[in-house]
C-alpha atoms as a PDB file:
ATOM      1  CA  UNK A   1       0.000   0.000   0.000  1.00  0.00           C
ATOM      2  CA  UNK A   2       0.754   3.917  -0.169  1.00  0.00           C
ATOM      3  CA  UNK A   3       3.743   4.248   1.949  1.00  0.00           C
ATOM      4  CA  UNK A   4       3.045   8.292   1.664  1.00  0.00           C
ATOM      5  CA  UNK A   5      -0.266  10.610   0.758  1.00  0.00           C
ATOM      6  CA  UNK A   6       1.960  13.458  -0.586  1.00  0.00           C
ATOM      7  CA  UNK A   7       1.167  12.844  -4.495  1.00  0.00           C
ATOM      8  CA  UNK A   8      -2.525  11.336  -3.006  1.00  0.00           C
ATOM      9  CA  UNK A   9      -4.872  13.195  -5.999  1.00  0.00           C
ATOM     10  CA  UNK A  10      -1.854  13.584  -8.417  1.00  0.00           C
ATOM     11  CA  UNK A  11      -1.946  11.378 -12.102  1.00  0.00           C
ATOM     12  CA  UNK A  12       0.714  11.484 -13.085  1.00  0.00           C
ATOM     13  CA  UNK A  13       1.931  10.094 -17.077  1.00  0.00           C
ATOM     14  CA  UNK A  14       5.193   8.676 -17.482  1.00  0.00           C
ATOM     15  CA  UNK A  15       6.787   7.928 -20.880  1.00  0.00           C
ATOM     16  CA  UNK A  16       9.473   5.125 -20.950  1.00  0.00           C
ATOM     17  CA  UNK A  17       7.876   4.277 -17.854  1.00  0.00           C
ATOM     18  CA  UNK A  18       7.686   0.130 -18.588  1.00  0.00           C
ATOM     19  CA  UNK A  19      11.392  -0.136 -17.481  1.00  0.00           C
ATOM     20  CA  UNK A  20      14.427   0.953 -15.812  1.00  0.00           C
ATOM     21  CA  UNK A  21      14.695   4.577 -14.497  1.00  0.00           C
ATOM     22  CA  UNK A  22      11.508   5.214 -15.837  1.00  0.00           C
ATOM     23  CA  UNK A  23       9.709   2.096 -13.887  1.00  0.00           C
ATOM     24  CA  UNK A  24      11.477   2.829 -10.971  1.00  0.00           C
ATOM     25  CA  UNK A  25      10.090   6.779 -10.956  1.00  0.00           C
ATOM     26  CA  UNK A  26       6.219   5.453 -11.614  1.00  0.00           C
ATOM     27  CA  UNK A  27       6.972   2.888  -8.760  1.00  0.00           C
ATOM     28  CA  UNK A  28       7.834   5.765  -6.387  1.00  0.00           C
ATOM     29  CA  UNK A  29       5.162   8.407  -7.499  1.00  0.00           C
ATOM     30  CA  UNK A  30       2.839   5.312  -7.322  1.00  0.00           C
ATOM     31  CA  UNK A  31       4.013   4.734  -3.289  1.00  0.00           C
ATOM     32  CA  UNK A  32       3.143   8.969  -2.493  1.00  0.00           C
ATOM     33  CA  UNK A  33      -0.265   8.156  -3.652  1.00  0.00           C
ATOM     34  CA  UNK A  34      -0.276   9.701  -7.099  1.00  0.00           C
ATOM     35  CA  UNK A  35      -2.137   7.614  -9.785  1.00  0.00           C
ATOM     36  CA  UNK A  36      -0.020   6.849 -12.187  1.00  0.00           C
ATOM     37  CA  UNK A  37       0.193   5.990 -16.629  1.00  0.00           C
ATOM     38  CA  UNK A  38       3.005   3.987 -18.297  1.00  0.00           C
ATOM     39  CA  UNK A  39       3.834   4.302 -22.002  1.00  0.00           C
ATOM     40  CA  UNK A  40       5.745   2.120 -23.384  1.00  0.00           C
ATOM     41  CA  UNK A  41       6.132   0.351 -27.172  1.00  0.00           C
ATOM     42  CA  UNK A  42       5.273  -3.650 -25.992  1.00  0.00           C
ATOM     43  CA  UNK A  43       2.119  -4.347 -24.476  1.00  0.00           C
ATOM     44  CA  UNK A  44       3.042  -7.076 -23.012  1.00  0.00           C
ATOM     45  CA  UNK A  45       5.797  -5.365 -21.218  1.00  0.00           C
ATOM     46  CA  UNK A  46       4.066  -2.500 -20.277  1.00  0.00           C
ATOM     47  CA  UNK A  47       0.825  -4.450 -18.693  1.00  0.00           C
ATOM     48  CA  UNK A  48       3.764  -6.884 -16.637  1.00  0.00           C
ATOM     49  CA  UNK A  49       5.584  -3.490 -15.333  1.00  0.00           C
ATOM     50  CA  UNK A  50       1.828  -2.211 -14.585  1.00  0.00           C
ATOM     51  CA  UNK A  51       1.296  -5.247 -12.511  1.00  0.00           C
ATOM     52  CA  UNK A  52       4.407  -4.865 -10.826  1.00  0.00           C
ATOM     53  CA  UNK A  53       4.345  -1.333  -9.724  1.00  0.00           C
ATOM     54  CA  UNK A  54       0.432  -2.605  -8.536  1.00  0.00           C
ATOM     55  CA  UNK A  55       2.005  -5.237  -6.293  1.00  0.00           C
ATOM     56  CA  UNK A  56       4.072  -2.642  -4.958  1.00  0.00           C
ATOM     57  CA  UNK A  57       2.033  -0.028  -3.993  1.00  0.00           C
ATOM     58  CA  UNK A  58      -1.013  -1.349  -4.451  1.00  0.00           C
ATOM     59  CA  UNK A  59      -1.691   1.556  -6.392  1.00  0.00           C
ATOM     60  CA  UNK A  60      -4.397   2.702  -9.729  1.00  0.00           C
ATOM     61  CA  UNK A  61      -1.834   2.219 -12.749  1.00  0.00           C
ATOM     62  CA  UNK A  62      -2.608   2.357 -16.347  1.00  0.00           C
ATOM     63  CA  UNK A  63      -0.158   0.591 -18.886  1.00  0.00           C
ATOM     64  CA  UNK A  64      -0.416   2.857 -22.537  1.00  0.00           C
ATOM     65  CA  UNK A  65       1.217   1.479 -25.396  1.00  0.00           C
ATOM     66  CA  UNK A  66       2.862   3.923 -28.144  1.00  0.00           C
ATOM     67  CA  UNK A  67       5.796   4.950 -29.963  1.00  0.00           C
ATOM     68  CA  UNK A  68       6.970   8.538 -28.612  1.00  0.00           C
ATOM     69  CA  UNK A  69       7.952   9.526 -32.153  1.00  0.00           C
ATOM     70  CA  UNK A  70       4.419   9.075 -33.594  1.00  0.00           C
ATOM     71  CA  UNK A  71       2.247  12.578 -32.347  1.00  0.00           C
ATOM     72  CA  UNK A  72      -0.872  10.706 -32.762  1.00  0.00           C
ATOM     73  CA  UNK A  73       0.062   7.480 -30.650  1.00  0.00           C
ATOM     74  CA  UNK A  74       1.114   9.868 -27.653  1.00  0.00           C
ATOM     75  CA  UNK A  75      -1.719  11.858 -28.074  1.00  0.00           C
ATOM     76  CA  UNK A  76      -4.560   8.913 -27.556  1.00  0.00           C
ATOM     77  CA  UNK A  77      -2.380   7.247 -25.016  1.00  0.00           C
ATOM     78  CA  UNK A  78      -2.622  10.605 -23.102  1.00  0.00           C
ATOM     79  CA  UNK A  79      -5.880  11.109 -23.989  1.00  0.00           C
ATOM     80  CA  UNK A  80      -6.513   7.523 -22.401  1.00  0.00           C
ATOM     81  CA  UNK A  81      -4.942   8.518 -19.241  1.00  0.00           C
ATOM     82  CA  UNK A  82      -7.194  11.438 -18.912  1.00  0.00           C
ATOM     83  CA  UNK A  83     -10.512   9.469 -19.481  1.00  0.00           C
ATOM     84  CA  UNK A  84      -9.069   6.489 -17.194  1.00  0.00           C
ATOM     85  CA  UNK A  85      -7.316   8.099 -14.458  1.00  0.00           C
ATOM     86  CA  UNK A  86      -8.268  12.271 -14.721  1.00  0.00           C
ATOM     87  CA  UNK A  87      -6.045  15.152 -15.367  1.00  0.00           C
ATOM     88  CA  UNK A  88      -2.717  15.127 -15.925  1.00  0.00           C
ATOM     89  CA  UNK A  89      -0.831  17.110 -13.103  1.00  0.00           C
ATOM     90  CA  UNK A  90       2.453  15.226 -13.424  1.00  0.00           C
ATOM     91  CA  UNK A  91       3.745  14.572 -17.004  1.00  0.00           C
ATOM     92  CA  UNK A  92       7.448  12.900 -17.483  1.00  0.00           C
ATOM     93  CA  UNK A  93       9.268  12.154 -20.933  1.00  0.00           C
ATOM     94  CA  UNK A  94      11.410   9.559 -20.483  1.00  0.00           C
ATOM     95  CA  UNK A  95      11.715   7.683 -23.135  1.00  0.00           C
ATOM     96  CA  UNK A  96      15.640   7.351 -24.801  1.00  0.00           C
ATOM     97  CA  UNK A  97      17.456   5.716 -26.852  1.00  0.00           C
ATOM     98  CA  UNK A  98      21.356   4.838 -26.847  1.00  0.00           C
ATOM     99  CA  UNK A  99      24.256   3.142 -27.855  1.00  0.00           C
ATOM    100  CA  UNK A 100      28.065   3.169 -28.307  1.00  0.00           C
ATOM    101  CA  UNK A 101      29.547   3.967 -31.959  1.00  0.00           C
ATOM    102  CA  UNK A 102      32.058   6.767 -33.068  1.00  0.00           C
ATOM    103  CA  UNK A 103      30.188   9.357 -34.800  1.00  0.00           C
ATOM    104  CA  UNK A 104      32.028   8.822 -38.221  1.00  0.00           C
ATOM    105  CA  UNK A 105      30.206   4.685 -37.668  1.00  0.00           C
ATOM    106  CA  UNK A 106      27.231   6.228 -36.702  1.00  0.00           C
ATOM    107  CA  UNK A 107      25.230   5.963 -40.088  1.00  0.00           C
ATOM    108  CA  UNK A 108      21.919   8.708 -40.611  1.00  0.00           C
ATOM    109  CA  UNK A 109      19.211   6.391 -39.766  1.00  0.00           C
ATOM    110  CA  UNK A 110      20.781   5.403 -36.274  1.00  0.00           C
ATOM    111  CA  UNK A 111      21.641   9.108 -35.440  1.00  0.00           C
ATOM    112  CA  UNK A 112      18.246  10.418 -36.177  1.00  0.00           C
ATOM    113  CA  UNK A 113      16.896   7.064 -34.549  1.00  0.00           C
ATOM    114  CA  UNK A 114      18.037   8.519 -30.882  1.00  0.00           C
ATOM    115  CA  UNK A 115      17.553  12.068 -31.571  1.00  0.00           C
ATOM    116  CA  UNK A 116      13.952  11.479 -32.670  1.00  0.00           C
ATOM    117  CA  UNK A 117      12.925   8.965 -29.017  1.00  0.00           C
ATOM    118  CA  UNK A 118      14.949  11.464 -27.727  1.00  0.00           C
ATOM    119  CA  UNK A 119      14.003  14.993 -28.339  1.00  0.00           C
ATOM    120  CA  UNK A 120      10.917  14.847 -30.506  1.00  0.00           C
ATOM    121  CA  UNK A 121       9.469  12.533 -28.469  1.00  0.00           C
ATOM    122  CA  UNK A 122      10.035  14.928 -25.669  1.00  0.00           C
ATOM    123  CA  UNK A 123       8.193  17.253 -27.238  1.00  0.00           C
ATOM    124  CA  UNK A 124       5.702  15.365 -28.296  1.00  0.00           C
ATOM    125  CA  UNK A 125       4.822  14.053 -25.200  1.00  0.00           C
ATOM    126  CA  UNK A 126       4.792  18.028 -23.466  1.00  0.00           C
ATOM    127  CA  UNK A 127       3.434  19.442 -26.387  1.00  0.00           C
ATOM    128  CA  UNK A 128       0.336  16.999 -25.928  1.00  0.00           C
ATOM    129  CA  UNK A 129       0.723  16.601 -22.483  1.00  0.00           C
ATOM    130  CA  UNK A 130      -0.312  20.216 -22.203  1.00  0.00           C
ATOM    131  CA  UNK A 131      -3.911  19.941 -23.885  1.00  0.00           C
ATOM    132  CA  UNK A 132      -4.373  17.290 -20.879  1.00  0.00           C
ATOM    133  CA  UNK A 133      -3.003  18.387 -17.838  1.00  0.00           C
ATOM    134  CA  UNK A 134      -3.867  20.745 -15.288  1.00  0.00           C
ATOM    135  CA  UNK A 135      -3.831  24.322 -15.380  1.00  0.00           C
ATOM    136  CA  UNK A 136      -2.468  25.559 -13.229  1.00  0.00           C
ATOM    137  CA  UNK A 137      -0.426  23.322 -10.936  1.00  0.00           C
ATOM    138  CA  UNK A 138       1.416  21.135 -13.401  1.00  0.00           C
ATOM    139  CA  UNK A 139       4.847  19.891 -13.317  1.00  0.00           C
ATOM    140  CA  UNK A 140       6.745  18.456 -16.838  1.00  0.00           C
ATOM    141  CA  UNK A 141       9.846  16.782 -16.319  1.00  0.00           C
ATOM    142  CA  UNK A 142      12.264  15.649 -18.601  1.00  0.00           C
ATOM    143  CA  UNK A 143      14.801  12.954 -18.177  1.00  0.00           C
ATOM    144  CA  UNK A 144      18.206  14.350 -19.456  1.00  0.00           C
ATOM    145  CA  UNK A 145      21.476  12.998 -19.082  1.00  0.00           C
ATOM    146  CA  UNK A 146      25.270  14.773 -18.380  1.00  0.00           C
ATOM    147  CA  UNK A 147      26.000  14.172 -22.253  1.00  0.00           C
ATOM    148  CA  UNK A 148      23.450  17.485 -22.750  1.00  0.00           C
ATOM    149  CA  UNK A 149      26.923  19.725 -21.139  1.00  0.00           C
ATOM    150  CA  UNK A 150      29.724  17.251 -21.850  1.00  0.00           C
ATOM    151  CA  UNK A 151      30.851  16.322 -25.143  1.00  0.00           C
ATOM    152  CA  UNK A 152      31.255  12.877 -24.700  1.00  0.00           C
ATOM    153  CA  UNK A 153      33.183  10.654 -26.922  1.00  0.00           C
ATOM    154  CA  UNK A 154      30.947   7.366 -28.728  1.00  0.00           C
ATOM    155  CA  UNK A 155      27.754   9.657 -27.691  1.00  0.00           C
ATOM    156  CA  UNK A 156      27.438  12.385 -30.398  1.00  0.00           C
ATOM    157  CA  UNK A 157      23.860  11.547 -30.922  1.00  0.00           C
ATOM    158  CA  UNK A 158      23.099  11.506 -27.443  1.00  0.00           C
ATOM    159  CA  UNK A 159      24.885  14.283 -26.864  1.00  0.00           C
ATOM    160  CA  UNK A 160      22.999  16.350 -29.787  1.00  0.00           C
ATOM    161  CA  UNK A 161      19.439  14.907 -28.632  1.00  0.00           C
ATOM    162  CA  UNK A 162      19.955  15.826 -24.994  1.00  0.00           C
ATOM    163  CA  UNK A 163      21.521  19.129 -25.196  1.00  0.00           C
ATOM    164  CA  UNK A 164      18.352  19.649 -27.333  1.00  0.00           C
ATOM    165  CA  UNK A 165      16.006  18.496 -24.392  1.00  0.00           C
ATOM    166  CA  UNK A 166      17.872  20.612 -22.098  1.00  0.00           C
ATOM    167  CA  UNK A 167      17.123  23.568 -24.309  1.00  0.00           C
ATOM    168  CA  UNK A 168      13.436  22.553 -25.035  1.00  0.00           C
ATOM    169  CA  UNK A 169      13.252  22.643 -21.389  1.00  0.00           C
ATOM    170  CA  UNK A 170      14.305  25.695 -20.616  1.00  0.00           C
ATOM    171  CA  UNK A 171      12.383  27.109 -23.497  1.00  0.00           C
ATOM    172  CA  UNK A 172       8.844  25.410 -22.156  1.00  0.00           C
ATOM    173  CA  UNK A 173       9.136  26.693 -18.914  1.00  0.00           C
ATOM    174  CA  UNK A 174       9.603  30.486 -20.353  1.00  0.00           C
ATOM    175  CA  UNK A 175       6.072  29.675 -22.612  1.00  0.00           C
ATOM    176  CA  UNK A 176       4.107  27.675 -19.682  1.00  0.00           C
ATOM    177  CA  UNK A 177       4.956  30.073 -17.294  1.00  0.00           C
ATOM    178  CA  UNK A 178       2.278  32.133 -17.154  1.00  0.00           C
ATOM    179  CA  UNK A 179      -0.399  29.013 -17.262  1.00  0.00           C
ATOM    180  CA  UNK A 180       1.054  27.707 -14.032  1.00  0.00           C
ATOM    181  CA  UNK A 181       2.844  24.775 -15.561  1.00  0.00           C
ATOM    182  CA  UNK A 182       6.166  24.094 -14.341  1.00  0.00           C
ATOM    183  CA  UNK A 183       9.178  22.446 -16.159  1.00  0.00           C
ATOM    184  CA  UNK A 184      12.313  21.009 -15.101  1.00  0.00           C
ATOM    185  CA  UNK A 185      14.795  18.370 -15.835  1.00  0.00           C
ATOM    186  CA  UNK A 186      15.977  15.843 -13.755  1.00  0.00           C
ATOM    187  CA  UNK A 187      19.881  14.224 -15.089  1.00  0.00           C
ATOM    188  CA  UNK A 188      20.606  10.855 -13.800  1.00  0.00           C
ATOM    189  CA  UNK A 189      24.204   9.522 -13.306  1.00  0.00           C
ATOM    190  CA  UNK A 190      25.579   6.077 -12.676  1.00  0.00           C
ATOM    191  CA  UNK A 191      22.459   4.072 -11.756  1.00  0.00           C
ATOM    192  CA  UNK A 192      22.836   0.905 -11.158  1.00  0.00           C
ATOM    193  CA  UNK A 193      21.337  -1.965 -12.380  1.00  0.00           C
ATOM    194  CA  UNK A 194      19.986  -0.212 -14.925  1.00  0.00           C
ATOM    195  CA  UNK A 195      20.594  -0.559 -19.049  1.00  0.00           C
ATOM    196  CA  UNK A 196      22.480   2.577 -19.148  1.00  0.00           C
ATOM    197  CA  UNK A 197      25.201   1.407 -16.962  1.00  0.00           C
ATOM    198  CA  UNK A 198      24.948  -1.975 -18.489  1.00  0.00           C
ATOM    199  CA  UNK A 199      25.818  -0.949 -21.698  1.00  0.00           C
ATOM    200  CA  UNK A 200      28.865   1.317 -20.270  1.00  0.00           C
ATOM    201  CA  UNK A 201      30.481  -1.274 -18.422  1.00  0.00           C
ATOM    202  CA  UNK A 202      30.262  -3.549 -21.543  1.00  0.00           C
ATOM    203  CA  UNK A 203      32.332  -1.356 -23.688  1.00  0.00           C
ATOM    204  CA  UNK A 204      34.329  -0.794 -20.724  1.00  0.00           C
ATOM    205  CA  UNK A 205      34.232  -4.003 -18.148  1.00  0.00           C
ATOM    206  CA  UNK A 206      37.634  -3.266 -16.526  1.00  0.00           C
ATOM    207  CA  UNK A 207      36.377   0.223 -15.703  1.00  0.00           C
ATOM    208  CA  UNK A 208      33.883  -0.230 -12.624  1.00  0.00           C
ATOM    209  CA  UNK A 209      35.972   0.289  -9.926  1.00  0.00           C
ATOM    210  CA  UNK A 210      38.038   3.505 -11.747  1.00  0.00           C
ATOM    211  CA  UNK A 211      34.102   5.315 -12.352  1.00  0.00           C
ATOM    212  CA  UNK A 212      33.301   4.161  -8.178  1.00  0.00           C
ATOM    213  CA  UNK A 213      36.621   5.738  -7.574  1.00  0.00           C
ATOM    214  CA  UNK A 214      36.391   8.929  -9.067  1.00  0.00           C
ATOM    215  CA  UNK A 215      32.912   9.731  -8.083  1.00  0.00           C
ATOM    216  CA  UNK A 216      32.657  12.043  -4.832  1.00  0.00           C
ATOM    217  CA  UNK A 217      30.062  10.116  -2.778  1.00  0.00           C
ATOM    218  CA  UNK A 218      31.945   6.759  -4.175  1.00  0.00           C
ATOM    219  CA  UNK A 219      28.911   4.525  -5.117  1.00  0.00           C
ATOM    220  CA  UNK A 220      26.389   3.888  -7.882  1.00  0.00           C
ATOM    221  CA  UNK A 221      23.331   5.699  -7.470  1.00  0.00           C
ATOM    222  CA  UNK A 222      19.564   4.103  -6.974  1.00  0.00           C
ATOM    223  CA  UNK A 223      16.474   4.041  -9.593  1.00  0.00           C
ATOM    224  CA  UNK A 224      14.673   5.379  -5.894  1.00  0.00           C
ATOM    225  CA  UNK A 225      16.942   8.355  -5.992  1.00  0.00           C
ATOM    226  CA  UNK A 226      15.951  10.005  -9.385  1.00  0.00           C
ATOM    227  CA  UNK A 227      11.810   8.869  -8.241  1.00  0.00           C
ATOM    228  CA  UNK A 228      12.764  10.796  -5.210  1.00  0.00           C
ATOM    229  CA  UNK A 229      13.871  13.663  -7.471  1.00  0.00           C
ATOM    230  CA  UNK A 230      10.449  13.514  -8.817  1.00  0.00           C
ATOM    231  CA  UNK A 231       8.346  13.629  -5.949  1.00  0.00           C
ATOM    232  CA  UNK A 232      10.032  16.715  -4.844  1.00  0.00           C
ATOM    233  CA  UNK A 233       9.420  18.257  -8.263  1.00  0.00           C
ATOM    234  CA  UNK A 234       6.021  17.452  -8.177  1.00  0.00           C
ATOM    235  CA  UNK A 235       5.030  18.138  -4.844  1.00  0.00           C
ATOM    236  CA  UNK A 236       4.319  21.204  -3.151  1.00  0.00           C
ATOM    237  CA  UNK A 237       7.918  20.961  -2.320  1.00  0.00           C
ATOM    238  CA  UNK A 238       9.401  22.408  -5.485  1.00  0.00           C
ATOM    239  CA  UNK A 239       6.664  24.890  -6.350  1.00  0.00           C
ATOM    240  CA  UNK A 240       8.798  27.598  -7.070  1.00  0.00           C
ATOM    241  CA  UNK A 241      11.340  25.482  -9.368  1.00  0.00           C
ATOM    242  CA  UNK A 242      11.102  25.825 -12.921  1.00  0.00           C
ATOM    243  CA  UNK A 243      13.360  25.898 -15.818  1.00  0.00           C
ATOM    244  CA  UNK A 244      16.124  23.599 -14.208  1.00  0.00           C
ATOM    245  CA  UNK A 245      17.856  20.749 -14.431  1.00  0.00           C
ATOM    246  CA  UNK A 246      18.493  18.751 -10.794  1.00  0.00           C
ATOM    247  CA  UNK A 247      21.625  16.167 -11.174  1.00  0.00           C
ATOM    248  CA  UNK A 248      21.055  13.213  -9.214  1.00  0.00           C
ATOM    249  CA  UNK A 249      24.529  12.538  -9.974  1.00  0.00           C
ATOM    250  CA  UNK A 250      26.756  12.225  -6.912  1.00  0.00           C
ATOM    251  CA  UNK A 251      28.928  14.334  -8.031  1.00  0.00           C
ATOM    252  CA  UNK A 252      29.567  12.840 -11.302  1.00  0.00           C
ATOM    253  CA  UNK A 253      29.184  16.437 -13.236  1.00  0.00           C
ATOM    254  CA  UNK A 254      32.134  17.818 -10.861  1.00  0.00           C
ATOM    255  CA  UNK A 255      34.890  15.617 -12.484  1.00  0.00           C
ATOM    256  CA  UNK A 256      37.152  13.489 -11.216  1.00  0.00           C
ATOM    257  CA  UNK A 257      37.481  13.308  -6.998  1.00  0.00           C
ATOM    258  CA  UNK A 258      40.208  10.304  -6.877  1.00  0.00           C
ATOM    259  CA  UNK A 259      42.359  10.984  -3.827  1.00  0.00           C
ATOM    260  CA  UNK A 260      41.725  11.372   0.030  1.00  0.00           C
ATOM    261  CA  UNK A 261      41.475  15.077   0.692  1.00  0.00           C
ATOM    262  CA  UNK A 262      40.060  14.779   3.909  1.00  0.00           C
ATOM    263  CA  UNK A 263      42.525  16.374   6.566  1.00  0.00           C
ATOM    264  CA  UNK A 264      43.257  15.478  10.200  1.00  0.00           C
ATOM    265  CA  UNK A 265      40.915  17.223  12.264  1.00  0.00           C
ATOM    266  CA  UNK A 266      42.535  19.562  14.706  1.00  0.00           C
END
């Protein structure tokens, strides 16, 4: 059952939301109360990590299927959410897409492949997220990632797409202003046991306990800790925050910390 009332009367839509970062965010909105939609491409999939997040929190969930990149598909799967579960006051894009290549092996299709999960379906699923959500007293978030700030070699796509959200972002929150919507980023960074990671530590197995190393806080972070990131952004809590981006990072963003520079106290 609801292990919190904070998001109690909150429905809250979640793109991506049948696995991985994206699961574990509807799992913790679900456990604050709020009612809560999953879109993702396999019904199957999406009905199982429906189920799950129901054995959880024995919460109301709603699994969606749809392809971010198609307008209309997002736009009926929100439109579903509205009819099944009521307005929208919490709307997340987190759908992505990702892999490893240099950008001179990256061919056209595969580029525009991430960029369009990526940052058109972003804004597909604000741009019709706003016909169905609350007004006032919504929050958007997007689910960035550090490649939007930091050229990152094997990642030009990602890089391109995210830096893209970041900007969209921004931009949103400047337009929905004034109709009392709020918009903000959230920018994961190691997470483990999620794909992400997964795929890093395959192109570079010998490299976990180097990336542990040079992180400040020295561990992994939790699929709980971006949800958490949500709640706050969502809640009454972060009312006044709009237009940002919120690492959830431990440090990752501040570059390397390898070395001890704690002193002897005196």
């Amino acid at each position: 059952m609801y292990t919190n009332d904070l998001l109690v009367g909150e429905v809250a839509f979640i793109s991506g939301g049948t696995s991985g970062i994206n699961l574990g965010v509807a799992k913790v909105l679900s456990c604050y109360g709020a009612k809560v939609c999953i879109l993702g491409r396999d019904a199957d999939k999406a009905n199982s990590a429906a189920q799950e997040i129901r054995d959880l929190t024995g919460g109301q969930v709603l699994a969606v299927t749809g392809d971010v990149r198609d307008y209309d598909a997002v736009e009926m799967a929100l439109r579903q959410a509205k009819e099944s579960l009521g307005e929208l006051s919490i709307v997340i894009a987190g759908a992505a897409g990702n892999f490893f290549a240099p950008a001179v092996s990256i061919n056209p299709k595969g580029f525009k492949a991430v960029v369009d999960i990526d940052l058109l379906g972003t804004y597909h699923v604000f741009r019709a997220g706003y016909d169905y959500c609350r007004q006032p007293g919504s929050s958007f978030i997007a689910i960035t990632a550090p490649q939007a700030v930091n050229p990152t070699p094997l990642q030009a796509h990602v890089c391109a797409a995210k830096a893209g959200v970041n900007a969209l972002l921004k931009t949103l929150a400047m337009e929905w202003g004034a109709a009392g919507i709020r918009v903000n980023g959230i920018c994961p960074g190691l997470i483990d046991e999620t794909e992400g990671l997964k795929k890093l530590l395959a192109v570079a197995p010998d490299q976990l306990e180097k990336m542990l190393e040079q992180l400040p806080l020295r561990q992994f972070g939790r699929v709980g800790d971006i949800g958490n990131a949500a709640v706050f952004l969502s809640s009454a809590a972060g009312s006044y925050a709009t237009g940002t981006v919120i690492d959830i990072d431990g440090g990752y963003q501040l570059g390397s910390a390898v070395g001890d520079f704690l002193t002897p106290a005196r």
